[in-house]
PDB file of N, CA and C in Angstrom:
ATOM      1  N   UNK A   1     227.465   9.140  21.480  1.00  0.00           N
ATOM      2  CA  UNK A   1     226.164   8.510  21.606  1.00  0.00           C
ATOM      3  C   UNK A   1     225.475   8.470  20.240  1.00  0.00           C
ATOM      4  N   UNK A   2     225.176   7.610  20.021  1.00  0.00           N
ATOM      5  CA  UNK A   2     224.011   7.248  18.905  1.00  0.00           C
ATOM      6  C   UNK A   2     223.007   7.966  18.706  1.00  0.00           C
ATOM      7  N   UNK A   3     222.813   8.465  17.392  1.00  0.00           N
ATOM      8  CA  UNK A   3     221.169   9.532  17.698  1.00  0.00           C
ATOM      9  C   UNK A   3     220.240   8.530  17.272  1.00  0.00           C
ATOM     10  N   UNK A   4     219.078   9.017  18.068  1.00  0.00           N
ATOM     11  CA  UNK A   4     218.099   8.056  18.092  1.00  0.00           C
ATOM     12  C   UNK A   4     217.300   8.210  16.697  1.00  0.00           C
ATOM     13  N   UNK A   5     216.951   7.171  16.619  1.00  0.00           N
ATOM     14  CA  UNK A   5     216.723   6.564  15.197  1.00  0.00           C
ATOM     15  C   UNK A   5     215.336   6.074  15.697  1.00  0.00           C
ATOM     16  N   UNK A   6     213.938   6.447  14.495  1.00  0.00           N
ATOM     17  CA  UNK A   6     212.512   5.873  14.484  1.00  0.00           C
ATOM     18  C   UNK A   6     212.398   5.182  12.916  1.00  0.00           C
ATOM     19  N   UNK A   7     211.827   4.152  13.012  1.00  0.00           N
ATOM     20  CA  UNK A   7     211.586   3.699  11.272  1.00  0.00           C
ATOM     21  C   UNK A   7     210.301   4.743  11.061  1.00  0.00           C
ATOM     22  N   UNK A   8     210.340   5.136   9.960  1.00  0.00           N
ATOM     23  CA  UNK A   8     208.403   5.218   9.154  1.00  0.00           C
ATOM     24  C   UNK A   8     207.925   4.415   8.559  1.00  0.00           C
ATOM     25  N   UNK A   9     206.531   4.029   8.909  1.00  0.00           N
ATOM     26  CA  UNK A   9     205.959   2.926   8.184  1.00  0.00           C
ATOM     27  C   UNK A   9     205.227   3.561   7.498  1.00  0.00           C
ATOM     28  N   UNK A  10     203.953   2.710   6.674  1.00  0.00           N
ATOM     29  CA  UNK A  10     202.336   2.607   6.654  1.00  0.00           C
ATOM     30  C   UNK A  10     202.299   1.252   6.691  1.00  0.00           C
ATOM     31  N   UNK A  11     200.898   1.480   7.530  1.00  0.00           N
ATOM     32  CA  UNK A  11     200.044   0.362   7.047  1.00  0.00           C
ATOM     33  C   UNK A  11     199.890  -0.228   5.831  1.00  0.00           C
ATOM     34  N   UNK A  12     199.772  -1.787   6.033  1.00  0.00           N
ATOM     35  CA  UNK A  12     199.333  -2.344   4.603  1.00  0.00           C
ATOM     36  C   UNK A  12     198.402  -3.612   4.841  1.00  0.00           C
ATOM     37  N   UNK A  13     196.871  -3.586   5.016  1.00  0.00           N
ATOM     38  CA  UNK A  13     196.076  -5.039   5.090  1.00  0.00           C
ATOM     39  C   UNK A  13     196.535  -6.103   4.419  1.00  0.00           C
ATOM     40  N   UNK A  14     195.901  -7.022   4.518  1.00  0.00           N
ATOM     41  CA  UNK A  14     195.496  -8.362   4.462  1.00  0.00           C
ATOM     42  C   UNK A  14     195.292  -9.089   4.722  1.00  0.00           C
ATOM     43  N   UNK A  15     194.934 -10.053   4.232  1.00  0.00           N
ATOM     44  CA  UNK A  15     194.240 -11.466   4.939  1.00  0.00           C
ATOM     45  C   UNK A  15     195.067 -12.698   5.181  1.00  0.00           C
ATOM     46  N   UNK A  16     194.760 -13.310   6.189  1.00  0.00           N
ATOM     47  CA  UNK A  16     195.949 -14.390   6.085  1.00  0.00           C
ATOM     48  C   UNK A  16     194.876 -15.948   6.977  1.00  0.00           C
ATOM     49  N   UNK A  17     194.546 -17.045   6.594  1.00  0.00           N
ATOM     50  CA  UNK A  17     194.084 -17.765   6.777  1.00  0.00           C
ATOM     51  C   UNK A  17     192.245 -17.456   7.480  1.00  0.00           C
ATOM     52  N   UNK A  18     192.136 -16.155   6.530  1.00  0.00           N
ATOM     53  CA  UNK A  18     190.814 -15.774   6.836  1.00  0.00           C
ATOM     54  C   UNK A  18     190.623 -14.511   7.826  1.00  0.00           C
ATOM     55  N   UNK A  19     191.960 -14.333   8.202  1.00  0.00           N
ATOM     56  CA  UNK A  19     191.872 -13.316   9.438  1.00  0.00           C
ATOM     57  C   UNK A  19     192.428 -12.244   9.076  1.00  0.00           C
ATOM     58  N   UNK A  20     192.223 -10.600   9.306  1.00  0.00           N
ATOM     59  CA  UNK A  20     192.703  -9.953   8.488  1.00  0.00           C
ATOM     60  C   UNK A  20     193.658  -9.594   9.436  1.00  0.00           C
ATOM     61  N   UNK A  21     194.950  -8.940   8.761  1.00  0.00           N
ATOM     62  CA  UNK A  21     195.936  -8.647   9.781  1.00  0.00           C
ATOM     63  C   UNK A  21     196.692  -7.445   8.636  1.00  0.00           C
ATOM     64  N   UNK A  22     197.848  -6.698   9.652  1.00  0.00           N
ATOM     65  CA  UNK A  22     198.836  -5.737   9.226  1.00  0.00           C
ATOM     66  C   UNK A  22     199.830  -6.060   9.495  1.00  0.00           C
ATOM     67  N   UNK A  23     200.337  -5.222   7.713  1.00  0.00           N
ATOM     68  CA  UNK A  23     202.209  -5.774   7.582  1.00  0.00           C
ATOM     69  C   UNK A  23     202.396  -3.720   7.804  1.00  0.00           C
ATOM     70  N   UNK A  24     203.722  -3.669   8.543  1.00  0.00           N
ATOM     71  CA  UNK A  24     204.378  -2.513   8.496  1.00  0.00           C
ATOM     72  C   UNK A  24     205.170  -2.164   7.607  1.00  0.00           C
ATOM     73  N   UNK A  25     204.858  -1.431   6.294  1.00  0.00           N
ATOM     74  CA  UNK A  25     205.851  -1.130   5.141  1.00  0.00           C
ATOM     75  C   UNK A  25     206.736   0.210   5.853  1.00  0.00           C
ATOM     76  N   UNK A  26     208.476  -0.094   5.492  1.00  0.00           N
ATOM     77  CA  UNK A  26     209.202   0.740   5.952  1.00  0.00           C
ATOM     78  C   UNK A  26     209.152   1.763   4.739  1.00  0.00           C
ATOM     79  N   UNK A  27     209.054   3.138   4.583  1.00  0.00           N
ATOM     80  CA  UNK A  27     208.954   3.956   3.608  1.00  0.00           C
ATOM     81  C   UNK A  27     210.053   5.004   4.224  1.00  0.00           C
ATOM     82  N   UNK A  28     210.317   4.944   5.131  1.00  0.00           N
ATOM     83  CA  UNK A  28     212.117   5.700   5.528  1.00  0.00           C
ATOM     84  C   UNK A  28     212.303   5.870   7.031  1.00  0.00           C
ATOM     85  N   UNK A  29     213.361   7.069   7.723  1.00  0.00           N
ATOM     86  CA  UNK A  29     213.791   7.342   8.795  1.00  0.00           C
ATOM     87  C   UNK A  29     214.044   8.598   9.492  1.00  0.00           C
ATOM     88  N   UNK A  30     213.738   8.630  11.043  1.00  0.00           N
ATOM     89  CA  UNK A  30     213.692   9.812  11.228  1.00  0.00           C
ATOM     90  C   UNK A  30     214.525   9.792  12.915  1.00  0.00           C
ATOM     91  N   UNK A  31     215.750  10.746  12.787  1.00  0.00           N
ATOM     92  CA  UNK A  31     216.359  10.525  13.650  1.00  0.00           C
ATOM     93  C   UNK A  31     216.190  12.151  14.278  1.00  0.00           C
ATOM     94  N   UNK A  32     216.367  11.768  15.860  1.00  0.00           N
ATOM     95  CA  UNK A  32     216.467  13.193  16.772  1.00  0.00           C
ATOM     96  C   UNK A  32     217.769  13.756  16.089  1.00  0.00           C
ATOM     97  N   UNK A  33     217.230  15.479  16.352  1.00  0.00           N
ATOM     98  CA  UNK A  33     218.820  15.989  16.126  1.00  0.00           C
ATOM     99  C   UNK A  33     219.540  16.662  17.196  1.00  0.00           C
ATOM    100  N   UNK A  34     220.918  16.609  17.581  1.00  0.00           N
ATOM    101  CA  UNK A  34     221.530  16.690  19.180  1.00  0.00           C
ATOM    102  C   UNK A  34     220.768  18.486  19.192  1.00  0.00           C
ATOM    103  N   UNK A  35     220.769  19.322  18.184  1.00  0.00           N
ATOM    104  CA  UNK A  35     220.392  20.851  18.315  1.00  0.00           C
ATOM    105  C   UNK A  35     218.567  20.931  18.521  1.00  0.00           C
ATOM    106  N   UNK A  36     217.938  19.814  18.871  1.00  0.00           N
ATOM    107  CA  UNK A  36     216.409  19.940  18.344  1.00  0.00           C
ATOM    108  C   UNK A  36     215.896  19.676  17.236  1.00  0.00           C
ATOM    109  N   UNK A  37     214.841  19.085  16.893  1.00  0.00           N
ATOM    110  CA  UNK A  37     213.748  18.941  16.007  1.00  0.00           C
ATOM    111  C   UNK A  37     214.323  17.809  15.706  1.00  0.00           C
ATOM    112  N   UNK A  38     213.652  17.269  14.031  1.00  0.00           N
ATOM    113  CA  UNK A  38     214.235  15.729  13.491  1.00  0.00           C
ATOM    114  C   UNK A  38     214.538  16.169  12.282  1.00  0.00           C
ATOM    115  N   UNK A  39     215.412  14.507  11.602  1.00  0.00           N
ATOM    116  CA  UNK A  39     215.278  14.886  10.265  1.00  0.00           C
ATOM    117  C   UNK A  39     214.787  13.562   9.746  1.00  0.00           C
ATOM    118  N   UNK A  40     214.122  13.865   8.625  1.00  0.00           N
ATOM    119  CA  UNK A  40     213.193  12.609   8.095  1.00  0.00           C
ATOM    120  C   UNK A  40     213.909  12.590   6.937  1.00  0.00           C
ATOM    121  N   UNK A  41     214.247  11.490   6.268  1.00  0.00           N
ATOM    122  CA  UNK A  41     214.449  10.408   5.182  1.00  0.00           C
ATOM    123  C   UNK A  41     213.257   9.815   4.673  1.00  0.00           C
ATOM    124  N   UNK A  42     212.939  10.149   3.462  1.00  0.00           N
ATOM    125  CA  UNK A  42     211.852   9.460   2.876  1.00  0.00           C
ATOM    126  C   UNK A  42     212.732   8.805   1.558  1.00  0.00           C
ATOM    127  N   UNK A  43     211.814   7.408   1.737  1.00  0.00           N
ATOM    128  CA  UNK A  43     212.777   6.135   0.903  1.00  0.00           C
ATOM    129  C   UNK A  43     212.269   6.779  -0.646  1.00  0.00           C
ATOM    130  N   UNK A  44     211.161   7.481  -1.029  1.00  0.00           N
ATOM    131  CA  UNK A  44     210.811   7.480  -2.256  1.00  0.00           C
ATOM    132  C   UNK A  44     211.277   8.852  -2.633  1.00  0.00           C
ATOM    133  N   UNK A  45     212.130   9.583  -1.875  1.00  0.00           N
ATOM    134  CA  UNK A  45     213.181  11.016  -2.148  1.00  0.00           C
ATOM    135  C   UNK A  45     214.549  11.083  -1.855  1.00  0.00           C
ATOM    136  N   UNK A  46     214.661   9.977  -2.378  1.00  0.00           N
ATOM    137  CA  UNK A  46     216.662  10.312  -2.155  1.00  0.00           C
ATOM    138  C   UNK A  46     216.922  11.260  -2.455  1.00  0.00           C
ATOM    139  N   UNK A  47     218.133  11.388  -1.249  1.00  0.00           N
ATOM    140  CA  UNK A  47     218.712  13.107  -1.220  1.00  0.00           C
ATOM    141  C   UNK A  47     217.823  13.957  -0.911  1.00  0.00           C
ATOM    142  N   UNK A  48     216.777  13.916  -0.149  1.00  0.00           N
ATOM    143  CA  UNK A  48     216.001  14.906   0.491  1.00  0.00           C
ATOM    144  C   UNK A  48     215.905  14.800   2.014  1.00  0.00           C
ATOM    145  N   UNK A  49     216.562  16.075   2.799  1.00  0.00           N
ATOM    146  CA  UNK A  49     215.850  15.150   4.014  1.00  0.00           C
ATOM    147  C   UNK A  49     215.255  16.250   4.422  1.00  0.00           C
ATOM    148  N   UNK A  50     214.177  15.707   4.752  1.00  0.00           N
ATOM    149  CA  UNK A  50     213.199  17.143   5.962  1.00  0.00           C
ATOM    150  C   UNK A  50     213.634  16.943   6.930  1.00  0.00           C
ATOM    151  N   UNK A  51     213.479  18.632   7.393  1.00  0.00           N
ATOM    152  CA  UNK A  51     213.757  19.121   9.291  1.00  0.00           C
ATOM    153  C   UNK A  51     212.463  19.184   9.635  1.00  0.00           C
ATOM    154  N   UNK A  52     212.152  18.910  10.845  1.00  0.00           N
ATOM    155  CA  UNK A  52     211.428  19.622  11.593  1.00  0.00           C
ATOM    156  C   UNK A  52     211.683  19.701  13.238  1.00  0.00           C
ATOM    157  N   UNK A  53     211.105  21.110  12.988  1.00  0.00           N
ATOM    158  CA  UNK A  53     211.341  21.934  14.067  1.00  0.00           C
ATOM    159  C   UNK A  53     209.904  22.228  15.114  1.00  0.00           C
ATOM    160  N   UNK A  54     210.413  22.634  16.473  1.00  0.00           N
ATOM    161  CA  UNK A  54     209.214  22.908  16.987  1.00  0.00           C
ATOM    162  C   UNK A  54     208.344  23.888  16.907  1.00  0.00           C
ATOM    163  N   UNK A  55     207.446  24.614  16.878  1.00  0.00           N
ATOM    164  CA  UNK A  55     206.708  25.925  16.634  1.00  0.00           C
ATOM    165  C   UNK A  55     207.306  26.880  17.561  1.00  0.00           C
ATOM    166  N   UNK A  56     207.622  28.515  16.906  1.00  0.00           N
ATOM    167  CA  UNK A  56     208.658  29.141  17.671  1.00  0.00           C
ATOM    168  C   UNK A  56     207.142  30.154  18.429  1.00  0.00           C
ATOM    169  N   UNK A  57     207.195  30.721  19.411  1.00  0.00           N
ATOM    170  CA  UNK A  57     206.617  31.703  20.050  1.00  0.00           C
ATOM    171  C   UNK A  57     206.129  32.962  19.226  1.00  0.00           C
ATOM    172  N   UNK A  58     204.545  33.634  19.253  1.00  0.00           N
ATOM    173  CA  UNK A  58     204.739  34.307  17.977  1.00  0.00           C
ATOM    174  C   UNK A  58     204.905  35.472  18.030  1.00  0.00           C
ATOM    175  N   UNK A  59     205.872  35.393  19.211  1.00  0.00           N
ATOM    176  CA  UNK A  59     207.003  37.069  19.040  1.00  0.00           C
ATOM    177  C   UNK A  59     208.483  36.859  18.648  1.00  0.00           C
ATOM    178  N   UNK A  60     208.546  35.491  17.926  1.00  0.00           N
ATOM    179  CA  UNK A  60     209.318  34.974  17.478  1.00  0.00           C
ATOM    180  C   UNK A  60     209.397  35.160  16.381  1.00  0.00           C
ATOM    181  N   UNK A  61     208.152  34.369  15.646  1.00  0.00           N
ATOM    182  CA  UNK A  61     207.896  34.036  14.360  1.00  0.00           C
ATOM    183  C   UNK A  61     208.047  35.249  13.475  1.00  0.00           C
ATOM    184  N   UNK A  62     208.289  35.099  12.262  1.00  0.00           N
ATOM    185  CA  UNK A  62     208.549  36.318  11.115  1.00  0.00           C
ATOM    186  C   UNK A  62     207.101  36.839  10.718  1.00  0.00           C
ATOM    187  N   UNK A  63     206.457  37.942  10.744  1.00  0.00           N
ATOM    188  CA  UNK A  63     205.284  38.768  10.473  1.00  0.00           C
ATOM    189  C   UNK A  63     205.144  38.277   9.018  1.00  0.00           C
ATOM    190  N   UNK A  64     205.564  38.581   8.308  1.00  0.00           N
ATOM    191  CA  UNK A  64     205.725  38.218   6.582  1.00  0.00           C
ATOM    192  C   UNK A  64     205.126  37.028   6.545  1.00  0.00           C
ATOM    193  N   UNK A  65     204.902  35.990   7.093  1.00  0.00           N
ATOM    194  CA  UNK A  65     204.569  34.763   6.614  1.00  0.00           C
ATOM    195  C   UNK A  65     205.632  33.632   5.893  1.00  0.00           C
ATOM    196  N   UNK A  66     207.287  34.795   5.949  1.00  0.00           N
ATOM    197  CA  UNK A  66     208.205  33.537   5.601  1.00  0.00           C
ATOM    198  C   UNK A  66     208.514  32.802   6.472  1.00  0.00           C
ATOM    199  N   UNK A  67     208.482  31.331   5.691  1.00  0.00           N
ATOM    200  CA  UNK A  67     208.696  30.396   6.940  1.00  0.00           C
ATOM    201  C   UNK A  67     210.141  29.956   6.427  1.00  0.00           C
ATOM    202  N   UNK A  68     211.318  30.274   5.787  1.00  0.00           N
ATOM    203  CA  UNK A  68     212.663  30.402   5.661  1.00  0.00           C
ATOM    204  C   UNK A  68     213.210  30.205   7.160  1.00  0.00           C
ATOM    205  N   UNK A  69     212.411  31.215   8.362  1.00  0.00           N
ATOM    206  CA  UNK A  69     213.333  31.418   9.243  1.00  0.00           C
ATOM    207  C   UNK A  69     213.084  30.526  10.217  1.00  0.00           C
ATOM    208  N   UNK A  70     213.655  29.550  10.740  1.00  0.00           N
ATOM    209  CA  UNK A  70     213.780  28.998  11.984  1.00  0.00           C
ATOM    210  C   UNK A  70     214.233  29.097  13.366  1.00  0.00           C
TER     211      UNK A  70
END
């Protein structure tokens, strides 16, 4: 199965025969991952991709304040 795939945009105005309207700039991608959370592709960081994960329970979470651990 295909993992599901979201584009990222922003917004970008302008005007077009007097009327203002929005273009969707693609700035990268963010696909589910089969283990949880996503990973994001940002077009202006090649070779970087962020995870994210969901917030763990905070008898979970590490006391220290490192966030290393997932």
């Amino acid at each position: 199965m295909a993992a599901e795939r979201y584009n990222l945009c922003v917004p970008r105005k302008y005007e077009s025969n007097g009327e203002e309207k929005t273009a969707w700039e693609p700035v990268g991608v963010m696909f589910k991952r089969d283990k949880g959370g996503y990973s994001i592709m940002l077009n202006m960081f090649p070779g970087l991709n962020i995870m994210a994960f969901p917030p763990k329970d905070k008898e979970q979470a590490p006391s220290t304040g490192d966030t290393r651990h997932f």
